[in-house]
PDB file of N, CA and C in Angstrom:
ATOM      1  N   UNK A   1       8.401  22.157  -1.242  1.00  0.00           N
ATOM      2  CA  UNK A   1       8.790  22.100  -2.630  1.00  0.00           C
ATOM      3  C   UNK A   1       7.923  23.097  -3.399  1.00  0.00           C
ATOM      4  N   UNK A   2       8.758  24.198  -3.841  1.00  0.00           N
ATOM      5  CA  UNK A   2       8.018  24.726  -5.087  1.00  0.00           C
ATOM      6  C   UNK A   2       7.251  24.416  -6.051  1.00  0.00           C
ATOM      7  N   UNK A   3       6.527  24.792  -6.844  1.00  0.00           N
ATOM      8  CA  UNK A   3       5.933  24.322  -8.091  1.00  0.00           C
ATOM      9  C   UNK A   3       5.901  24.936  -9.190  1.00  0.00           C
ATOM     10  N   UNK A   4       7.161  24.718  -9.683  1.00  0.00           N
ATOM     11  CA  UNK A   4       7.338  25.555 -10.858  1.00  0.00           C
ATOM     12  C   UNK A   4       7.227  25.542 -12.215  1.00  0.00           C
ATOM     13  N   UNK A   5       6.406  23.766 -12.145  1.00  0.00           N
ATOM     14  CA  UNK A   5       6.761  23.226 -13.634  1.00  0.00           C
ATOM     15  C   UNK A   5       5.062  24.172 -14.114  1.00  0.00           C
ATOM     16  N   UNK A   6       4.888  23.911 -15.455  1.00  0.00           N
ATOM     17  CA  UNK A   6       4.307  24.054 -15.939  1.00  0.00           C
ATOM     18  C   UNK A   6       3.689  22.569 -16.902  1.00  0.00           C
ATOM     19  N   UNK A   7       2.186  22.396 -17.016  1.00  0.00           N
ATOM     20  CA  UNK A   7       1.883  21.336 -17.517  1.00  0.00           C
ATOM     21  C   UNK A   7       0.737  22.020 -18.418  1.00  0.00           C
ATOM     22  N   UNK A   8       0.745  21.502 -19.795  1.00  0.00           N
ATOM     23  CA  UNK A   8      -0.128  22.005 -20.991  1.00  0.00           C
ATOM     24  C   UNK A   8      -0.757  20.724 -21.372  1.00  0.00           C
ATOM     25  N   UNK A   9      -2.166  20.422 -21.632  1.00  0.00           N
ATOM     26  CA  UNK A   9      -2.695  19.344 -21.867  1.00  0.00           C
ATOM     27  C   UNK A   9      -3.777  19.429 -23.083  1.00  0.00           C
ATOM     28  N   UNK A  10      -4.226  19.075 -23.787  1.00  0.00           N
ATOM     29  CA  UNK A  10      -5.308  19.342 -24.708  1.00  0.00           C
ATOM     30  C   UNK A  10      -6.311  17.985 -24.120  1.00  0.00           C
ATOM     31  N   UNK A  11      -7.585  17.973 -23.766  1.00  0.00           N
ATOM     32  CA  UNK A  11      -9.004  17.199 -23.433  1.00  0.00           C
ATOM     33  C   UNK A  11     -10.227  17.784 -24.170  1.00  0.00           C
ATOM     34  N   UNK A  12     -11.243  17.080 -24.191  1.00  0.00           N
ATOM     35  CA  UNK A  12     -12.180  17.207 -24.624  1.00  0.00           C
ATOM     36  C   UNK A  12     -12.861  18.191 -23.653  1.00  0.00           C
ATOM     37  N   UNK A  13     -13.573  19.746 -23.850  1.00  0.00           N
ATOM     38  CA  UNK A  13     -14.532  20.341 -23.414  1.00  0.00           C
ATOM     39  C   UNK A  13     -15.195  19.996 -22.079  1.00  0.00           C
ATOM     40  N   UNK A  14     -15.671  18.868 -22.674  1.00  0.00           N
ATOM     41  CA  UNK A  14     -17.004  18.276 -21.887  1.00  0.00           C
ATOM     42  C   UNK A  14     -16.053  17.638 -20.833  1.00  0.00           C
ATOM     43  N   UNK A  15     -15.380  17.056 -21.119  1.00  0.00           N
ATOM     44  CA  UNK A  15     -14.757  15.831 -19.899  1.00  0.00           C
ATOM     45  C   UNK A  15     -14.720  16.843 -19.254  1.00  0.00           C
ATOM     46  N   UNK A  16     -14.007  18.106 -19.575  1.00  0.00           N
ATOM     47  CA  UNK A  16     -13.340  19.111 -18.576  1.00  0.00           C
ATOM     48  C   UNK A  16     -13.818  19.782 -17.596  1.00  0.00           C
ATOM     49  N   UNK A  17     -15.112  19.855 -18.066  1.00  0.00           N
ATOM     50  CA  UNK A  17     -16.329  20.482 -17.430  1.00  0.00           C
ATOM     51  C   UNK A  17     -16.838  19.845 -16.243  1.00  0.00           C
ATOM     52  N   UNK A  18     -16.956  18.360 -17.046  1.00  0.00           N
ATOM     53  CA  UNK A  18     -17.878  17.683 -15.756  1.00  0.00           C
ATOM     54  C   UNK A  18     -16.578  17.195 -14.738  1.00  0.00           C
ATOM     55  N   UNK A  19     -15.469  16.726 -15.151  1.00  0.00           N
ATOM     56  CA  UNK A  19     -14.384  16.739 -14.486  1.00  0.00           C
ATOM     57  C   UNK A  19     -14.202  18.226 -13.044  1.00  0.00           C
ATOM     58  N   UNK A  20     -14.241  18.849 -13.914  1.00  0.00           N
ATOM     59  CA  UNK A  20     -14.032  20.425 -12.731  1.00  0.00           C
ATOM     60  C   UNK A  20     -15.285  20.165 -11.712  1.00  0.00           C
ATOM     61  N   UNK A  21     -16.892  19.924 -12.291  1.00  0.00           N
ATOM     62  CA  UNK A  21     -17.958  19.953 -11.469  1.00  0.00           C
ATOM     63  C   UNK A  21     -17.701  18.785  -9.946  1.00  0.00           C
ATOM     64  N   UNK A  22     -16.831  17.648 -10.430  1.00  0.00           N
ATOM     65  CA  UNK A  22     -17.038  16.794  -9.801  1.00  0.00           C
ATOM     66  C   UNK A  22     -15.781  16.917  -8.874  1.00  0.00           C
ATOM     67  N   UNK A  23     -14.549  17.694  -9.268  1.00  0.00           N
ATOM     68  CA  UNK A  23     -13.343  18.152  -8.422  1.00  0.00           C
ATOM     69  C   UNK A  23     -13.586  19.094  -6.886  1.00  0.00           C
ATOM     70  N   UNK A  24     -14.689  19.866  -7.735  1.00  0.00           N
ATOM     71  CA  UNK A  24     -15.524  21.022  -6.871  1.00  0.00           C
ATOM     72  C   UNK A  24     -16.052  20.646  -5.755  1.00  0.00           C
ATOM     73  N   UNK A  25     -16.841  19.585  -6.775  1.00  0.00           N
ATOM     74  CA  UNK A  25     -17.707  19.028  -5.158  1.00  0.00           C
ATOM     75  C   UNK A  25     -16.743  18.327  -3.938  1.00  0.00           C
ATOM     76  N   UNK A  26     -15.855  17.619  -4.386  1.00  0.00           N
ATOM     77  CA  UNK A  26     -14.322  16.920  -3.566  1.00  0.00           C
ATOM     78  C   UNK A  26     -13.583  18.137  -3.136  1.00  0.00           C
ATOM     79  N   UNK A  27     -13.725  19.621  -3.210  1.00  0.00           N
ATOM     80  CA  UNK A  27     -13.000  20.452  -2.671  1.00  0.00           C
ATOM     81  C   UNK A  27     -11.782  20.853  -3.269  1.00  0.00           C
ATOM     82  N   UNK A  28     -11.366  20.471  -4.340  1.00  0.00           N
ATOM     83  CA  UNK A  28      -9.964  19.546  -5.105  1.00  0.00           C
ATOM     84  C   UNK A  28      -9.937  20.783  -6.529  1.00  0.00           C
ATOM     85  N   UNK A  29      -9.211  21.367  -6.647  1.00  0.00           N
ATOM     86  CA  UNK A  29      -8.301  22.302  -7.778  1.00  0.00           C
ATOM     87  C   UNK A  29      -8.240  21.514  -8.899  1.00  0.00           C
ATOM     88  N   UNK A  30      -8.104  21.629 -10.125  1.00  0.00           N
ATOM     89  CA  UNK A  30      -7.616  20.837 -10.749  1.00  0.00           C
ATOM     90  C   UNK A  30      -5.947  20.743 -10.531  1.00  0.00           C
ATOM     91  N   UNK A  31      -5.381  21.664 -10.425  1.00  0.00           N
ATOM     92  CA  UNK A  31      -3.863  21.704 -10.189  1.00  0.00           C
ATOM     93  C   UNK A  31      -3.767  20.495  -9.157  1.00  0.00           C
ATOM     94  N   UNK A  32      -4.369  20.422  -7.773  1.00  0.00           N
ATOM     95  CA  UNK A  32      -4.398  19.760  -6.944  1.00  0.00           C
ATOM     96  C   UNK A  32      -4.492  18.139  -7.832  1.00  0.00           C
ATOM     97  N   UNK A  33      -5.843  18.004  -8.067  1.00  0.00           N
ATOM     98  CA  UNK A  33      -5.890  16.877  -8.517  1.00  0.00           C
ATOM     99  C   UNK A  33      -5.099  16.426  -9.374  1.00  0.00           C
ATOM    100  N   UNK A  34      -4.472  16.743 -10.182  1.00  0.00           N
ATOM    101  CA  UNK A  34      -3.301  16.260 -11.068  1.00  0.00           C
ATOM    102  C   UNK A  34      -2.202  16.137  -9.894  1.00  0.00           C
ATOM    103  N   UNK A  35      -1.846  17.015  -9.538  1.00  0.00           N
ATOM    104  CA  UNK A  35      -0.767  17.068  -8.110  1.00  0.00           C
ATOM    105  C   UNK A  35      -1.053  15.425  -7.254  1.00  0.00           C
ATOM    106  N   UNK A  36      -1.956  15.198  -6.635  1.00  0.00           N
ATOM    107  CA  UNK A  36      -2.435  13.836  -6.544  1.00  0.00           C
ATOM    108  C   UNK A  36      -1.941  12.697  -6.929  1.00  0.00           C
ATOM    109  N   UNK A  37      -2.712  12.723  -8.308  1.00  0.00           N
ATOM    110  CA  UNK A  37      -2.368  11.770  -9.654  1.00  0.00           C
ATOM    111  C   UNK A  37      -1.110  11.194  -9.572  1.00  0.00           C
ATOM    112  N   UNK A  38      -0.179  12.875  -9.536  1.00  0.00           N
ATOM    113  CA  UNK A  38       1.149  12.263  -9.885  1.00  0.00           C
ATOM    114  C   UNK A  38       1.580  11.784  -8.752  1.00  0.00           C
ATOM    115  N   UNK A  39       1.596  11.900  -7.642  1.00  0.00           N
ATOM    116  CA  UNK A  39       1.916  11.588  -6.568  1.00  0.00           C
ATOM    117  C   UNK A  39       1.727  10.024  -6.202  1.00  0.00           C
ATOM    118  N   UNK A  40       0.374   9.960  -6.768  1.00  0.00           N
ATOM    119  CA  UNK A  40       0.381   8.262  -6.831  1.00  0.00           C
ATOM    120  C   UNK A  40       1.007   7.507  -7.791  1.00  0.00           C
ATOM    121  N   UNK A  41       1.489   8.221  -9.261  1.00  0.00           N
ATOM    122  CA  UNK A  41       2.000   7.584  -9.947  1.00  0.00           C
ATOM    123  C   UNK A  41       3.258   7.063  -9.450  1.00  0.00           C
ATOM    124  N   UNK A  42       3.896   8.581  -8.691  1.00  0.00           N
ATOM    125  CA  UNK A  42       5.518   7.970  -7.944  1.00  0.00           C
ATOM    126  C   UNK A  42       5.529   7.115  -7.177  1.00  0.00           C
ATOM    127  N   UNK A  43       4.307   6.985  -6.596  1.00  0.00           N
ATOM    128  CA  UNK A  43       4.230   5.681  -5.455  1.00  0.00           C
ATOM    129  C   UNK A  43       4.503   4.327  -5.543  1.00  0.00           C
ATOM    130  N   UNK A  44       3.463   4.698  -6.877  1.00  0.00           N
ATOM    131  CA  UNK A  44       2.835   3.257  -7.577  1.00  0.00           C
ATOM    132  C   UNK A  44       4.238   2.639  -8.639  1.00  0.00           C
ATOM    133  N   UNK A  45       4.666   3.654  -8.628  1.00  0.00           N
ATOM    134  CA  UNK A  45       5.785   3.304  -9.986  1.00  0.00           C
ATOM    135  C   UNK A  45       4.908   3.178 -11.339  1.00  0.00           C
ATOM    136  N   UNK A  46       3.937   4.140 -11.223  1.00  0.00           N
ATOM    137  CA  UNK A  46       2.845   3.470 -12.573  1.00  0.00           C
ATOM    138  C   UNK A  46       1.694   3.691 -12.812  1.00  0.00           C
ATOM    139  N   UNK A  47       0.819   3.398 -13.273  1.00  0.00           N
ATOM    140  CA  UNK A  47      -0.887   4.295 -13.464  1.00  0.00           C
ATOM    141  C   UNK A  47      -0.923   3.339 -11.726  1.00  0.00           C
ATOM    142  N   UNK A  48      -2.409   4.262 -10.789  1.00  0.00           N
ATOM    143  CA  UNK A  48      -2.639   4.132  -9.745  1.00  0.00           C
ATOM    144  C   UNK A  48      -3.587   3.381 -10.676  1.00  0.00           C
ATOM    145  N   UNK A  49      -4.139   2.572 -10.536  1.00  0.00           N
ATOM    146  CA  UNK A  49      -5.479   1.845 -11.231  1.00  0.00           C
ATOM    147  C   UNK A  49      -5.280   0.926 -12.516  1.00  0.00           C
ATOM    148  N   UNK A  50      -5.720  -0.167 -12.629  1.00  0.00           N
ATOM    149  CA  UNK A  50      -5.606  -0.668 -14.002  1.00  0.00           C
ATOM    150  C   UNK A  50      -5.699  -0.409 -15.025  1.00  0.00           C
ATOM    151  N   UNK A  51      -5.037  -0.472 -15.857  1.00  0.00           N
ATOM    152  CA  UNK A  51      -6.138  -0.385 -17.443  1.00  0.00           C
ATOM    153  C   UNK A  51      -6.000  -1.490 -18.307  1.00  0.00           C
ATOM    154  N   UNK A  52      -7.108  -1.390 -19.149  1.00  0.00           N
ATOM    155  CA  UNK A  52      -7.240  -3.200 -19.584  1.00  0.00           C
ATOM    156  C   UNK A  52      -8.569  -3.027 -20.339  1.00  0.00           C
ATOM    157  N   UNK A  53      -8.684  -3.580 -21.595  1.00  0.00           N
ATOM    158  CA  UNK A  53      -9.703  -3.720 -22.538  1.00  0.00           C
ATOM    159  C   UNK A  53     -10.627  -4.396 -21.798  1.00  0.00           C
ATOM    160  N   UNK A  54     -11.674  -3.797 -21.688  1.00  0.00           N
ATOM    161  CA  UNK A  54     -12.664  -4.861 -20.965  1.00  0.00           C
ATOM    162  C   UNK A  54     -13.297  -5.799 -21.463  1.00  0.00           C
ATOM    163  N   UNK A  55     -13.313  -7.327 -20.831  1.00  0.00           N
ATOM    164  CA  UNK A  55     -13.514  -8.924 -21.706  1.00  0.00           C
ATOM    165  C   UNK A  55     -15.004  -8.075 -21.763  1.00  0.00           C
ATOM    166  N   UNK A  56     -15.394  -9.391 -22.539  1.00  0.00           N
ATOM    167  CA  UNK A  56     -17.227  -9.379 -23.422  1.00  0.00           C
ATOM    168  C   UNK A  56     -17.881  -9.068 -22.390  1.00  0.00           C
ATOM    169  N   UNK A  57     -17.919 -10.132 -21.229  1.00  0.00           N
ATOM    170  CA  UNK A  57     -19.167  -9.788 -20.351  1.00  0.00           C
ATOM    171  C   UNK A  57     -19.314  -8.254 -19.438  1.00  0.00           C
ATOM    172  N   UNK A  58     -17.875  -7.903 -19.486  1.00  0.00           N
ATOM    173  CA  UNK A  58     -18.054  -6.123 -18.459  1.00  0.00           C
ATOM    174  C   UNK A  58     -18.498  -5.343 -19.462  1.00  0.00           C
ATOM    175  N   UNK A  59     -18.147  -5.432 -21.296  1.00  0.00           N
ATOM    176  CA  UNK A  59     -18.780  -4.786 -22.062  1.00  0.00           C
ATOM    177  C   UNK A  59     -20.163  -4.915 -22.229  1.00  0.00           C
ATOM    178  N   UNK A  60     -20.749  -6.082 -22.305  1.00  0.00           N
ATOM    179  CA  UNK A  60     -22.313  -6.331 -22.083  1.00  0.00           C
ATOM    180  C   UNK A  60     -22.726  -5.608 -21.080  1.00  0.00           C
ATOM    181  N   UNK A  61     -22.530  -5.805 -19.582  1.00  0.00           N
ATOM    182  CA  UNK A  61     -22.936  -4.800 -18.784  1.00  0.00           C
ATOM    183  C   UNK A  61     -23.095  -3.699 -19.089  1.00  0.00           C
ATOM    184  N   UNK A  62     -21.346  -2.876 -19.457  1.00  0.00           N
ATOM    185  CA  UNK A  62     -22.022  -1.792 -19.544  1.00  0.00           C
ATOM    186  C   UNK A  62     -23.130  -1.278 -20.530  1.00  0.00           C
ATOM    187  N   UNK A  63     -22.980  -1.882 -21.607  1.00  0.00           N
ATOM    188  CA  UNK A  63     -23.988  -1.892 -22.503  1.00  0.00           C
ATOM    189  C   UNK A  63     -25.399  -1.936 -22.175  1.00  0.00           C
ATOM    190  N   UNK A  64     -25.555  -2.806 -21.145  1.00  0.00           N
ATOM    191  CA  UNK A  64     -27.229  -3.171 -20.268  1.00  0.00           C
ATOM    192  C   UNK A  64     -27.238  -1.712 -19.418  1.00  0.00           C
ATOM    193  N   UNK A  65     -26.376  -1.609 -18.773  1.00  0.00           N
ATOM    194  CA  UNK A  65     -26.292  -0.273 -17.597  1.00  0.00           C
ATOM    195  C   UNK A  65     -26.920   1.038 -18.533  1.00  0.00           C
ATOM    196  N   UNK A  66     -26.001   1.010 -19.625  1.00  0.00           N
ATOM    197  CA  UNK A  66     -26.504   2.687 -20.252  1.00  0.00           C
ATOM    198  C   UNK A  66     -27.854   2.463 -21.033  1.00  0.00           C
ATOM    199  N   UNK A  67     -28.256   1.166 -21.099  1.00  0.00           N
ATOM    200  CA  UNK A  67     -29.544   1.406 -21.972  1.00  0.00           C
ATOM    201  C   UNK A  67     -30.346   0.885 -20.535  1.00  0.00           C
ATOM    202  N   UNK A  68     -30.066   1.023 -19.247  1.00  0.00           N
ATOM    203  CA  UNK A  68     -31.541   1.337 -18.063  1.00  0.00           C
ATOM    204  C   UNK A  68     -31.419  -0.051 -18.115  1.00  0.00           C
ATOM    205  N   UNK A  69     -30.592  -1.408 -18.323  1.00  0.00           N
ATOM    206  CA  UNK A  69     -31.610  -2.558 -18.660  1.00  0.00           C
ATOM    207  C   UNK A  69     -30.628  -3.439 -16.838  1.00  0.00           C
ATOM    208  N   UNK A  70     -31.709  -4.573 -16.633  1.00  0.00           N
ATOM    209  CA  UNK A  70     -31.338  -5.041 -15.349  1.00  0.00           C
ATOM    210  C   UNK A  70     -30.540  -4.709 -14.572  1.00  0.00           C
ATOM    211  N   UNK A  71     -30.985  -2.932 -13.953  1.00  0.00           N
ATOM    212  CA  UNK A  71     -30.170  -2.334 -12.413  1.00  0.00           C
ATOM    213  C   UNK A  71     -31.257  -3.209 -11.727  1.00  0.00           C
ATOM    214  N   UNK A  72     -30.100  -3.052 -10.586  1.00  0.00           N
ATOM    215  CA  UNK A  72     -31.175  -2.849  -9.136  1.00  0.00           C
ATOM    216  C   UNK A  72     -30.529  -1.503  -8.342  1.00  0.00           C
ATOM    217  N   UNK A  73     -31.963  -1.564  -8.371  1.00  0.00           N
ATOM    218  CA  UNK A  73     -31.894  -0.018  -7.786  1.00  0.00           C
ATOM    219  C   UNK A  73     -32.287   0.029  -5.691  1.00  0.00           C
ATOM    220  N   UNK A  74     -31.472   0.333  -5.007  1.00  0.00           N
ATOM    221  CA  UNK A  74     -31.685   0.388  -3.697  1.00  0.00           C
ATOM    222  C   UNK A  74     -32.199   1.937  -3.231  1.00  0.00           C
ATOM    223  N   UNK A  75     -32.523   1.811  -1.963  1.00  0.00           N
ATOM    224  CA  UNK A  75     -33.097   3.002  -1.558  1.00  0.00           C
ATOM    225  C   UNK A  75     -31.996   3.929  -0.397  1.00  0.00           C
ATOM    226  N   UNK A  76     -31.294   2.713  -0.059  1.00  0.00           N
ATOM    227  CA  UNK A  76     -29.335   3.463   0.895  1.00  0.00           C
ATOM    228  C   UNK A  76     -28.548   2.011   0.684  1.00  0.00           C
ATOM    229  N   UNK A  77     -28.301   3.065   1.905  1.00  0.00           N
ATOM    230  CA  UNK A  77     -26.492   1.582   1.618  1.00  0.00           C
ATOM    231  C   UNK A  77     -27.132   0.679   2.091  1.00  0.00           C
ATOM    232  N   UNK A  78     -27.751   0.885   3.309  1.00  0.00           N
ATOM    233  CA  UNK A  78     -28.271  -0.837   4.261  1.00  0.00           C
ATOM    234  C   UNK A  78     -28.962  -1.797   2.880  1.00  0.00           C
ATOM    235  N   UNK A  79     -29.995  -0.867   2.337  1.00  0.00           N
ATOM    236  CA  UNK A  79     -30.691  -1.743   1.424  1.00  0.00           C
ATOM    237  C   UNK A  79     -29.636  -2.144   0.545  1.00  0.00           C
ATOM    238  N   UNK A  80     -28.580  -1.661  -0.020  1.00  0.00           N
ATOM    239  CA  UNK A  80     -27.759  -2.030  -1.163  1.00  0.00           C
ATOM    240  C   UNK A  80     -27.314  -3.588  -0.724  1.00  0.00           C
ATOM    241  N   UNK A  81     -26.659  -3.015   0.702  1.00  0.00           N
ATOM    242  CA  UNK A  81     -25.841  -4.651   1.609  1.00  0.00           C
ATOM    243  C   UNK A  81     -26.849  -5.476   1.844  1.00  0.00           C
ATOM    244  N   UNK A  82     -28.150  -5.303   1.801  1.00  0.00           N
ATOM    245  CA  UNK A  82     -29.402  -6.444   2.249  1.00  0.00           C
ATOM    246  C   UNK A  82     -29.076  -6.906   1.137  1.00  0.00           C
ATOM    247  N   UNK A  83     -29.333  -6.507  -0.311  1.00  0.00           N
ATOM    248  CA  UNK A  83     -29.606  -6.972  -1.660  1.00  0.00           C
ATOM    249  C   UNK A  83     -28.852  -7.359  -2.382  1.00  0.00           C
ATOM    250  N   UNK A  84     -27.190  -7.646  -1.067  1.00  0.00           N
ATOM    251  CA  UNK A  84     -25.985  -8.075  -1.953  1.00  0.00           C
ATOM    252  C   UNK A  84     -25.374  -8.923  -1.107  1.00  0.00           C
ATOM    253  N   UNK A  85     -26.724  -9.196  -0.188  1.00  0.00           N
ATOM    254  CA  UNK A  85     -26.359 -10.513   1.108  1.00  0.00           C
ATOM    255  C   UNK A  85     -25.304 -10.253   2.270  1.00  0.00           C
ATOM    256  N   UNK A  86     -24.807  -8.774   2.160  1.00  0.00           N
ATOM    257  CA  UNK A  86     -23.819  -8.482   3.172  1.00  0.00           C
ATOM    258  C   UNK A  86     -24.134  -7.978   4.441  1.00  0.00           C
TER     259      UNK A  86
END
């Protein structure tokens, strides 16, 4: 299949940036990665992933997470699965 459409999007700068940095490291185009996307959308019949206002307590988290407050911090995976009883 050809690819002939054309797709025009307006994003924020920054997303775009760190978005591309993190495509890069995955090997992944942005063309590609949208190519993806949609691919799962046809699958899915729908966003691949939830979306959903997050209740109080995932907002508290993240709230604790970006201000540094009660991580645990591991040193690899084994330690992560020791420290999560798995």
């Amino acid at each position: 299949m050809s690819k002939t459409s054309m797709i025009r999007a307006r994003t924020n700068p920054d997303l775009k940036s760190e978005v591309e940095t993190i495509l890069t490291e995955l090997g992944l185009t942005t063309s590609e990665a949208i190519n993806i996307f949609f691919s799962q959308v046809r699958l899915y019949k729908g966003l691949p992933f939830d979306v959903r206002i997050p209740n109080k307590a995932t907002l508290e988290t993240f709230k604790k997470t970006d201000e540094g407050k009660e991580l645990v911090k591991c040193k690899n995976a084994g330690d992560m699965f020791r420290k999560l009883g798995i």
